[in-house]
Protein backbone atom coordinates (compact mmCIF):
# COMPACT_ATOMS: atom_id res chain seq x y z
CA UNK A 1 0.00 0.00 0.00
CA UNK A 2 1.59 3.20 -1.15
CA UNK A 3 1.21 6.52 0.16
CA UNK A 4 1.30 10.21 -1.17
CA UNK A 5 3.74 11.47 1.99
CA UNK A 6 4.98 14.21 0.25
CA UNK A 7 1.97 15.85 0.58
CA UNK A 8 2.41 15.43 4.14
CA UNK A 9 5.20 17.82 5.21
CA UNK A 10 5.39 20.99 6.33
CA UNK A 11 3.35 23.09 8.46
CA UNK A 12 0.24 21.80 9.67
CA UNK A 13 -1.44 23.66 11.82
CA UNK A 14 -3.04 22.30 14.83
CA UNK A 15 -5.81 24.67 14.85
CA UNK A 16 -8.27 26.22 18.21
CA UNK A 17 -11.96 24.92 17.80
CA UNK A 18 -13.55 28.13 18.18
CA UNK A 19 -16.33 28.47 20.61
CA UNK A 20 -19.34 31.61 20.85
CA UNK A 21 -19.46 33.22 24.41
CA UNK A 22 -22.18 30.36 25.25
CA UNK A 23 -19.93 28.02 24.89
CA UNK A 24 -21.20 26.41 21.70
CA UNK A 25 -19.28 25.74 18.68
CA UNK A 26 -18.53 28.68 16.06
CA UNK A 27 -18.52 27.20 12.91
CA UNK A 28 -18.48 30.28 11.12
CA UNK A 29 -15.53 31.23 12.61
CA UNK A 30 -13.67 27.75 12.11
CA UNK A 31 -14.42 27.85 8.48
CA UNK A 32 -12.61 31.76 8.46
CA UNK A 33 -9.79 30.82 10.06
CA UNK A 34 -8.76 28.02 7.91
CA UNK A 35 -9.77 30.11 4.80
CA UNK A 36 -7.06 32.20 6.46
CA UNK A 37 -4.32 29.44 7.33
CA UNK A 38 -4.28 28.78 3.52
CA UNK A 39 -3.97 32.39 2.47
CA UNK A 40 -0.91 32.58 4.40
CA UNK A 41 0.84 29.49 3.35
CA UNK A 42 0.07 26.96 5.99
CA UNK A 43 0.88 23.39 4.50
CA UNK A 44 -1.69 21.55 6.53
CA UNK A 45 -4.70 21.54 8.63
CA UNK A 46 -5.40 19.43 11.45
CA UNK A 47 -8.27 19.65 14.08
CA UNK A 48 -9.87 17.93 17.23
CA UNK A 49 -5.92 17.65 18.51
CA UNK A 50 -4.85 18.86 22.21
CA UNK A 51 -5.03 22.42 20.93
CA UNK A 52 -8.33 21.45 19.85
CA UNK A 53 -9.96 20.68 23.04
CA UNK A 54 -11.10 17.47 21.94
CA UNK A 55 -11.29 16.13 25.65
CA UNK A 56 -14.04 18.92 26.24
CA UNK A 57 -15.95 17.80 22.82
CA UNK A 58 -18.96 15.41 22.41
CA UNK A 59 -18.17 12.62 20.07
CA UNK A 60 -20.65 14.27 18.04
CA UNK A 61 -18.77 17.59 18.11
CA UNK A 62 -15.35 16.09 17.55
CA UNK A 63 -17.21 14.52 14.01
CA UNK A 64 -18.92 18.07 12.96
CA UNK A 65 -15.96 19.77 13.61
CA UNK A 66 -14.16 17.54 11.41
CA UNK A 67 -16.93 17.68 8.64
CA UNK A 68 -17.10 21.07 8.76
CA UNK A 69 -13.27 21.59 8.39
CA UNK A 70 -12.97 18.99 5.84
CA UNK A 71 -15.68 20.79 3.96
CA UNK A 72 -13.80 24.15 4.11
CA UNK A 73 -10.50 22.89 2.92
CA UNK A 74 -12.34 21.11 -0.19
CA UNK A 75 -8.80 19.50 -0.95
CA UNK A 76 -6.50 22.38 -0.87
CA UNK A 77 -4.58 21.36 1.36
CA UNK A 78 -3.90 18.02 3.57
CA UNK A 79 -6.49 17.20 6.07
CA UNK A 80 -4.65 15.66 9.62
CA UNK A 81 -7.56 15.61 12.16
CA UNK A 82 -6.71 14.41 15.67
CA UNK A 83 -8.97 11.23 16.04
CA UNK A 84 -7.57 9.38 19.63
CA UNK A 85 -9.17 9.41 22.59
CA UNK A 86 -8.57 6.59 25.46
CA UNK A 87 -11.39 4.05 24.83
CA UNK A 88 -10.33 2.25 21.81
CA UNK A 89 -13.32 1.70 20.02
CA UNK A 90 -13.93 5.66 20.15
CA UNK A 91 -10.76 5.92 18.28
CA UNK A 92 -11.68 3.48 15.54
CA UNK A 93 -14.81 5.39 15.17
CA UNK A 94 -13.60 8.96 14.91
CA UNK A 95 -10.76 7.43 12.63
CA UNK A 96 -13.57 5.99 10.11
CA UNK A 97 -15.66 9.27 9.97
CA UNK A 98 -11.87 10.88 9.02
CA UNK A 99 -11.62 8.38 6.67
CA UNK A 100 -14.99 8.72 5.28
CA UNK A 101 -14.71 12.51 5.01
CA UNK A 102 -11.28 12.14 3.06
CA UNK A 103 -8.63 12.79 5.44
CA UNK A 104 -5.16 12.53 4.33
CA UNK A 105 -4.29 10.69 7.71
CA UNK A 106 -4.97 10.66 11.05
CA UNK A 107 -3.51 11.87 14.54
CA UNK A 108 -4.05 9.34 16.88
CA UNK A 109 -2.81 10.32 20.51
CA UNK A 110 -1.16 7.74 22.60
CA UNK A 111 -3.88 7.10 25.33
CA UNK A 112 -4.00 8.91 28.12
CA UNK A 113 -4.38 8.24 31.64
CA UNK A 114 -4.50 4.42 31.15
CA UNK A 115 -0.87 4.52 31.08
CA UNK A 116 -0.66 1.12 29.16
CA UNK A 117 2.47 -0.95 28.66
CA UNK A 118 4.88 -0.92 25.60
CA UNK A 119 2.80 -4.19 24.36
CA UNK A 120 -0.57 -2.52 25.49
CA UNK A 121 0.72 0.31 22.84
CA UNK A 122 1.27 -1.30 20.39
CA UNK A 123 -1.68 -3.75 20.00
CA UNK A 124 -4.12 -0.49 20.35
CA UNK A 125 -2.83 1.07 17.74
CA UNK A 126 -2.21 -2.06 15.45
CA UNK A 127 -5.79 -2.05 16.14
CA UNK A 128 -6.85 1.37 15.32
CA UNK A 129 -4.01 0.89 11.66
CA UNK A 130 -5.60 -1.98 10.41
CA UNK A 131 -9.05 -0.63 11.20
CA UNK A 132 -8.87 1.70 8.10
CA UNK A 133 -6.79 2.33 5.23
CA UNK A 134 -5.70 5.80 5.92
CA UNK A 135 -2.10 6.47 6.76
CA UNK A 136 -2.18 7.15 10.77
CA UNK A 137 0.14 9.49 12.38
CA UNK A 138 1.20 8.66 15.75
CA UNK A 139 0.84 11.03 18.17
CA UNK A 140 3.32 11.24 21.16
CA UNK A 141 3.15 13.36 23.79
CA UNK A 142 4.30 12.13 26.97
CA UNK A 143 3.60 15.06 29.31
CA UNK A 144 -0.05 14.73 28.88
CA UNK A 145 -0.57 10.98 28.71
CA UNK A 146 2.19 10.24 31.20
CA UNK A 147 3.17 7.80 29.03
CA UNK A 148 6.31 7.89 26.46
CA UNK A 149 6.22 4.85 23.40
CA UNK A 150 9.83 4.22 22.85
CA UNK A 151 11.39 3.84 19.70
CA UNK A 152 11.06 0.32 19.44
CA UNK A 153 7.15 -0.01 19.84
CA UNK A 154 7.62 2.39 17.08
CA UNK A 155 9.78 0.67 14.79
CA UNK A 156 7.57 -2.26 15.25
CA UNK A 157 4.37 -0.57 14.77
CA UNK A 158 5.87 0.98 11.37
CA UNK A 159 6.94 -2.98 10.41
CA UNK A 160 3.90 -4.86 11.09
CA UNK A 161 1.06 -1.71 9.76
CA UNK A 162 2.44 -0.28 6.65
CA UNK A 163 -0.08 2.53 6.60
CA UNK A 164 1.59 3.88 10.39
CA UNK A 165 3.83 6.34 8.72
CA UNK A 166 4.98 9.20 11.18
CA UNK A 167 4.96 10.73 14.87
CA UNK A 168 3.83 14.22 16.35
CA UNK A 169 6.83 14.17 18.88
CA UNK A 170 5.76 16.61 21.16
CA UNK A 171 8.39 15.36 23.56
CA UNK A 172 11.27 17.14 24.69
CA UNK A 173 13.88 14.31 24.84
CA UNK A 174 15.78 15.32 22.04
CA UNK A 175 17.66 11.76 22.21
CA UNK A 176 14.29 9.76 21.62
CA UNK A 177 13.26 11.75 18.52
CA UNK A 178 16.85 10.88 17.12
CA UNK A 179 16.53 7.53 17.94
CA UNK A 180 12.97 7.47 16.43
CA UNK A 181 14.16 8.15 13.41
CA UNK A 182 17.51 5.86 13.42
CA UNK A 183 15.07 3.18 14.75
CA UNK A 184 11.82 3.71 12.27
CA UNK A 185 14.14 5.06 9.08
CA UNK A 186 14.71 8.42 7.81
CA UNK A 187 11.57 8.28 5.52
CA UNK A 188 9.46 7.91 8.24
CA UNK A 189 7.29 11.23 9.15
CA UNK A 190 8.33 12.99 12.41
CA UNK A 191 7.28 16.45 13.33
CA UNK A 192 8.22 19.02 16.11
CA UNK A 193 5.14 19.13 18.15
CA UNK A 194 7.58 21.54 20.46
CA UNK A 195 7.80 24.87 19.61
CA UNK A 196 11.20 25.48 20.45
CA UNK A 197 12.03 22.11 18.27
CA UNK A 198 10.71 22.88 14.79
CA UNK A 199 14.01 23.43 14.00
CA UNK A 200 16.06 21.65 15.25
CA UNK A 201 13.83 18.88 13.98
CA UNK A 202 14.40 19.79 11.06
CA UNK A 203 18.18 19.95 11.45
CA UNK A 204 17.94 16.06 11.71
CA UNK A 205 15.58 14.87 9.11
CA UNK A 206 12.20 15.65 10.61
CA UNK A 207 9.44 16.17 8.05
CA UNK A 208 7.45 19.75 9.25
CA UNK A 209 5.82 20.27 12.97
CA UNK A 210 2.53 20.73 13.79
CA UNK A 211 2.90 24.28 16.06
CA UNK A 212 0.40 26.03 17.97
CA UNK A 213 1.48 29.37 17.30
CA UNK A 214 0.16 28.94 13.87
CA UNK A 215 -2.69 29.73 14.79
CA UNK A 216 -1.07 33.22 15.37
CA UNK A 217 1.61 33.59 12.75
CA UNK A 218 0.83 30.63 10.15
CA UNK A 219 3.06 32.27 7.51
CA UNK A 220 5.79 32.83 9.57
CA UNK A 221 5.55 29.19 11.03
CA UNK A 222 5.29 27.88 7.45
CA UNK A 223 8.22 29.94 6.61
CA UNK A 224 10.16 27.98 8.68
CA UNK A 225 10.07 24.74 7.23
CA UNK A 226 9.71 26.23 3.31
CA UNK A 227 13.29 28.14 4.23
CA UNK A 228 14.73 24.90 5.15
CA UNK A 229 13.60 23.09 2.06
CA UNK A 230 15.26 25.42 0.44
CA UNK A 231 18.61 24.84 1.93
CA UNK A 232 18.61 28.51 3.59
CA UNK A 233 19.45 27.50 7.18
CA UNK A 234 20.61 31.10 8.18
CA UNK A 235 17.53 32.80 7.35
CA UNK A 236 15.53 29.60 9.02
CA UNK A 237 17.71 29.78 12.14
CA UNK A 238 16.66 33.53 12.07
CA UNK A 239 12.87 32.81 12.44
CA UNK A 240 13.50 30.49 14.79
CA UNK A 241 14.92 32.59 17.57
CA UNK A 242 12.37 35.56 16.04
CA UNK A 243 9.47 33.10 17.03
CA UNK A 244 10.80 31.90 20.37
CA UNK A 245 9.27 34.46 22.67
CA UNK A 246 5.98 34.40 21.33
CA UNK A 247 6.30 30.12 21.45
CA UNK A 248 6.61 30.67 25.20
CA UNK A 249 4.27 32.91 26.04
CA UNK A 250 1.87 30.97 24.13
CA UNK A 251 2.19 28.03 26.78
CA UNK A 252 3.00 29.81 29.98
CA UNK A 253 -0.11 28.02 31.24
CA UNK A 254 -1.66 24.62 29.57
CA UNK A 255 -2.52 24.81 26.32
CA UNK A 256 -5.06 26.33 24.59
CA UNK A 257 -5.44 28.94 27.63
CA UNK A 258 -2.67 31.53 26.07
CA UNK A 259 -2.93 30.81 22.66
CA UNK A 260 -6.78 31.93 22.89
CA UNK A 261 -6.70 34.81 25.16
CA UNK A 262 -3.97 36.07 22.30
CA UNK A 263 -6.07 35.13 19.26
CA UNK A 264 -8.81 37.29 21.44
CA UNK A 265 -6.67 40.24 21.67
CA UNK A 266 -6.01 40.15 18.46
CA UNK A 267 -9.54 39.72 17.40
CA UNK A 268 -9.27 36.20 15.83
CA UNK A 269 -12.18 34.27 17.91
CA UNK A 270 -13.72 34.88 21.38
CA UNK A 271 -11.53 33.56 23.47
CA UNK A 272 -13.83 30.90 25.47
CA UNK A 273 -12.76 28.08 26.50
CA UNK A 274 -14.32 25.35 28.46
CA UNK A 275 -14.01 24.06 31.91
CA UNK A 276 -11.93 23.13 33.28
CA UNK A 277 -9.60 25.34 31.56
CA UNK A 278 -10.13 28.70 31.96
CA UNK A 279 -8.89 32.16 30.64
CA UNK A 280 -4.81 32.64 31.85
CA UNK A 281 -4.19 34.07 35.50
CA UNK A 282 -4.37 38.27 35.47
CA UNK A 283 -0.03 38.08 35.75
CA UNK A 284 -0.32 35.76 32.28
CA UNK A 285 -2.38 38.24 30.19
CA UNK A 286 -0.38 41.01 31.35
CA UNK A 287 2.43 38.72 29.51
CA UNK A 288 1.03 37.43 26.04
CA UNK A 289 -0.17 41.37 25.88
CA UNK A 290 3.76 42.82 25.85
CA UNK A 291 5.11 39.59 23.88
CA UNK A 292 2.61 40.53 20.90
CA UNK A 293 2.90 44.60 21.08
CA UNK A 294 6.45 43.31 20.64
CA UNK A 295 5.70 41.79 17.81
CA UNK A 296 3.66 45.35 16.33
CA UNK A 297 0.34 43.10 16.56
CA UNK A 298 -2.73 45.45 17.12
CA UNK A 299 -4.05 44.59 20.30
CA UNK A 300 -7.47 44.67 21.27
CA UNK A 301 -9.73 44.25 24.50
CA UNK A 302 -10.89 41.12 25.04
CA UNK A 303 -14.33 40.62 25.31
CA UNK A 304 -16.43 36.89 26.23
């Protein structure tokens, strides 16, 4: 079974799901914002991941969010919707619906709070690979599952389910991702799911990242991985250290808390979240306001 992966590097953004002040979805405003993203070069779109909220969606709201996206990007770009959860059969079924909609793969999230065994990791998602035929892409991120699959389960996953063809590492063991690739082969599809990483991941043969603070600067973001394509490492190191303050203020609390209360001040979305997040202590906003007047962004007054 073969696999365009080409079309699967770069930038993809994780995006927000956008709420009204009531808490409900805003489609409207989900269907702008990735009309946006692929103005400004984004590579990629990807919903329904961590910086999704998908732990505070219905099941029903995790599939009309993906509809509706998948709807909006009509095929201009690749689709990468975030379809794990923790119950396994969940998975399976939000991985069918992104299958049925046309997805270009899947993000499945190691499962969290289970904290299963190396062998308990790999039959799940052996199970959740040869469920559909879309390429899956792993989704690793250890500080929220509290659980890390090694390179190995990896390697072994990528053996035995030929459409298992990548990694969101948003770990911060530089080592592992290394190994990852040593261990899994140099074709297979890692991305910087830490800010500060994009590139240096790409420094060692990662394929893009998928980077929250797209959702604030997706041109610049794609920049970064188009400037490295293109062999121009000085101007790519460049944006990397102009990006780094606003990729930590952008987490100085748990993600999607800063990242929202910014697109709010900058008049993206309403910046509502739902419990049990909430908006970013009154010390926070104080920060993510200087970091983007640094940047010359015209900052507004919140409001919801």
């Amino acid at each position: 079974m073969a696999f365009p992966l080409t079309r699967l590097r770069g930038s993809i953004a994780p995006m927000v799901t956008p709420f009204r002040t009531d808490g409900s979805l805003d489609e409207a405003a989900l269907v702008r914002l990735i009309n946006w993203h692929l103005e400004q070069g984004t590579h990629g779109i990807s919903v329904t991941g961590t910086t999704g909220e998908p732990s505070a969606l219905t099941l029903a709201e995790r599939e009309r969010v993906m509809e509706v996206a998948a709807q909006a990007i009509g095929g201009r770009a690749p689709f990468v919707p975030g379809t794990g959860t923790n119950n396994l059969a969940e998975t399976i079924h939000l991985t069918r619906v992104a299958e049925r909609l046309g997805a270009d793969a899947a993000l499945v999230i190691v499962p969290y709070y289970n904290r299963p065994s190396q062998e308990g990791l790999y039959r799940y998602f052996r199970a959740v690979a040869e469920s559909v035929q879309i390429p899956i892409i792993i989704y690793n991120i250890p500080g929220r599952t509290a659980v890390n699959m090694a390179p190995a389960t990896m390697a072994r996953l990528r053996r035995d389910c030929p459409n298992i063809v990548g990694v969101k590492e948003s770990n911060k063991d530089f080592e592992h991702v290394s190994h990852v690739l040593h261990q899994c082969g140099r074709d297979f599809l890692v991305y910087s799911g830490i800010e500060l990483l994009c590139y240096p991941m790409l420094a060692i043969g990662g394929a893009g990242h998928i980077s929250a603070t797209a959702n604030i600067l997706p041109k610049e973001v794609a920049a970064l991985y188009d400037l490295v394509a293109e062999g121009r490492w000085q101007e790519a190191q460049d944006l990397h250290y102009h990006l780094l303050p606003l990729n930590e203020v952008l987490f100085v609390e748990t993600n999607p808390g800063p990242l929202k209360y910014a697109m709010g001040l900058l008049g993206l979305i309403s910046p509502t979240l739902r419990p049990p997040l909430c908006e970013p202590s009154p010390e926070h906003q104080a920060r993510i306001r200087s970091v983007l007047k640094a940047y010359n962004f015209p900052v507004q007054e919140v409001s919801g």
